[in-house]
Protein backbone atom coordinates (compact mmCIF):
# COMPACT_ATOMS: atom_id res chain seq x y z
CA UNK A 1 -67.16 -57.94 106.76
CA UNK A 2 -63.95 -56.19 104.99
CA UNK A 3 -63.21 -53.02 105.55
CA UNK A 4 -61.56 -50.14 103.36
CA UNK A 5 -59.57 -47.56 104.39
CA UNK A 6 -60.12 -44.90 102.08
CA UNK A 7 -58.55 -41.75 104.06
CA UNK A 8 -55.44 -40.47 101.74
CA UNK A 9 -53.51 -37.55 102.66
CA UNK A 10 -51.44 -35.39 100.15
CA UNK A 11 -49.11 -32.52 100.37
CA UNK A 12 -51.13 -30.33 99.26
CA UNK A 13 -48.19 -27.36 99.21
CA UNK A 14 -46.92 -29.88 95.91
CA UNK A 15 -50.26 -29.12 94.44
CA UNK A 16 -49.98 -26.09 91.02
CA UNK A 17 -52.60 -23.37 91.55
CA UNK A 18 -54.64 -25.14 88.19
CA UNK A 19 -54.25 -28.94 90.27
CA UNK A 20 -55.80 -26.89 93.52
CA UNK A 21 -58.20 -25.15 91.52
CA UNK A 22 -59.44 -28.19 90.21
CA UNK A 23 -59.37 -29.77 93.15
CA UNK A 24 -62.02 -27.67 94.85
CA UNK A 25 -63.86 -27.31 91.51
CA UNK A 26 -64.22 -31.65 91.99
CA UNK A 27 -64.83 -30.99 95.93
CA UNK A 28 -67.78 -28.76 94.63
CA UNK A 29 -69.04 -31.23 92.72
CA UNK A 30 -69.01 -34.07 95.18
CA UNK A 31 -71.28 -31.52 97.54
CA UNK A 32 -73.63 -30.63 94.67
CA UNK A 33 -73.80 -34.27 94.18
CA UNK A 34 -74.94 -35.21 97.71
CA UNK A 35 -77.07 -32.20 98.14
CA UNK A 36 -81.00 -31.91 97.69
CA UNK A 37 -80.59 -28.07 97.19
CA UNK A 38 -79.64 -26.10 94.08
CA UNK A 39 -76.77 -23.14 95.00
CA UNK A 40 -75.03 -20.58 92.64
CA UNK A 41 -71.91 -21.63 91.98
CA UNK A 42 -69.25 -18.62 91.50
CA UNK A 43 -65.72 -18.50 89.84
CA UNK A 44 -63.40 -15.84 88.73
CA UNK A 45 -61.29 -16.02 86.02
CA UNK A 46 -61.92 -19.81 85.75
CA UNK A 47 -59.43 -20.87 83.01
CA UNK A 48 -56.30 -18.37 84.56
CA UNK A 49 -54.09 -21.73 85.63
CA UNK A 50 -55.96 -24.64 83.10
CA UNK A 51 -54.87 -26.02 80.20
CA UNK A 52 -56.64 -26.11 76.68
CA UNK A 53 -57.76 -29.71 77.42
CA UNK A 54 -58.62 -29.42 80.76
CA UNK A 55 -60.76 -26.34 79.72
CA UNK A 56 -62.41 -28.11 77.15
CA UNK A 57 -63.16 -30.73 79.92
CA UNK A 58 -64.61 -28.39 82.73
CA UNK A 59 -66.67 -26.42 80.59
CA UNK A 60 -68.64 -29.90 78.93
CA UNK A 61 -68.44 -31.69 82.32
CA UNK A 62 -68.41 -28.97 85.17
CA UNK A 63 -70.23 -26.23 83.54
CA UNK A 64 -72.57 -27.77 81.21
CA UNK A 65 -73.82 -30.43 83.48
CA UNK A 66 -73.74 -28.45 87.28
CA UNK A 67 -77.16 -28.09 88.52
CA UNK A 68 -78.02 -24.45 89.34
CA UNK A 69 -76.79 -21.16 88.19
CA UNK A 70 -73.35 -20.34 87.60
CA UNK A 71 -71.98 -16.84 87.56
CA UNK A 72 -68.45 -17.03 85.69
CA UNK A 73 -66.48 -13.65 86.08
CA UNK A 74 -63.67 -14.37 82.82
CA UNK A 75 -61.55 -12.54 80.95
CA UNK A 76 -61.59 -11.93 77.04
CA UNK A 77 -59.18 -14.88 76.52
CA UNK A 78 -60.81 -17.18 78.92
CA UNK A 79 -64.51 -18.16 77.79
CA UNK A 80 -64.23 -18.64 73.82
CA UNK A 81 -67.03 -18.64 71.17
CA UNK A 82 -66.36 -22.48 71.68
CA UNK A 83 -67.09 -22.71 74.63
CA UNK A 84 -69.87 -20.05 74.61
CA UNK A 85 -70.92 -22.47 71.71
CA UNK A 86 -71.03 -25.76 74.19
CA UNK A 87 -72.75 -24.17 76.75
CA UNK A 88 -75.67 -23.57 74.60
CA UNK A 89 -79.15 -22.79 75.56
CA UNK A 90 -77.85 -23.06 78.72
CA UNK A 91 -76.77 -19.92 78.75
CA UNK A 92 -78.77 -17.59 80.81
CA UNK A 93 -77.63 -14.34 80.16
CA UNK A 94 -74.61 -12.75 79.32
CA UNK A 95 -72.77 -9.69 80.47
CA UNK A 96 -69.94 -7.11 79.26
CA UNK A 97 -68.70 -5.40 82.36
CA UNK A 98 -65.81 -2.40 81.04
CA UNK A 99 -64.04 -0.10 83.56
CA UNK A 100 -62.33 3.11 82.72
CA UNK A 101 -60.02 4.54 84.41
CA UNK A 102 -61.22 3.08 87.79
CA UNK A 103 -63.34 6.00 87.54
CA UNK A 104 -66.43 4.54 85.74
CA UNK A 105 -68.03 1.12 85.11
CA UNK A 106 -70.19 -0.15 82.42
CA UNK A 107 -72.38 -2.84 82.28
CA UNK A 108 -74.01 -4.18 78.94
CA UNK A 109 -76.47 -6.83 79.11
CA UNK A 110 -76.21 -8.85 75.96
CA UNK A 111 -73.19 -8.93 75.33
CA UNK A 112 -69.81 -10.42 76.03
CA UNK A 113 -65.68 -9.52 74.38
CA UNK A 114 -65.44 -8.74 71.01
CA UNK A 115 -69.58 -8.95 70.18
């Protein structure tokens, strides 16, 4: 019988905040993967640290194809008609949250930056 030794450690101090966010975003995965159960899944400002590509490639292959809701909390320059586009009929529901002032927020169902 052979045997593989497949423990690797990393500094993970040398990791960017976009490599460690993506990281735990693949560690997520792996769980969802091995798991029976469905779980919302819950990110703020998801795209803060990525890349054009690597946004492209999260939201076709991490939000498109995750099992269960997600809630994504982005910012106007974040989540693009593009990728509002390749989520699809997917989407659930959508969600314009404003503050003012710190004194008052708004919440419109419906609709999301710049609709």
């Amino acid at each position: 019988m052979e045997t593989v030794d497949v423990l690797m450690e990393f500094d993970r101090t040398a990791m960017s905040k976009g490599e460690k966010q993506v990281f735990i975003m693949a560690l997520y995965w792996s769980i969802m993967q091995l798991c029976n159960k469905e779980i919302p899944f819950i990110i703020d400002t998801p795209f803060a640290r990525i890349d054009t590509e690597h946004r492209e490639h999260i939201t076709m292959h991490f939000f498109k194809e995750l099992k269960g809701q997600i809630f994504i909390f982005s910012t106007d320059e974040e989540i693009t008609e593009h990728h509002m586009n390749v989520i699809g009929e997917d989407l659930g529901g959508k969600f314009l949250i404003e503050n003012a002032n710190n004194t008052k927020t708004s919440i419109i169902a419906g609709k999301y930056f710049g609709e």
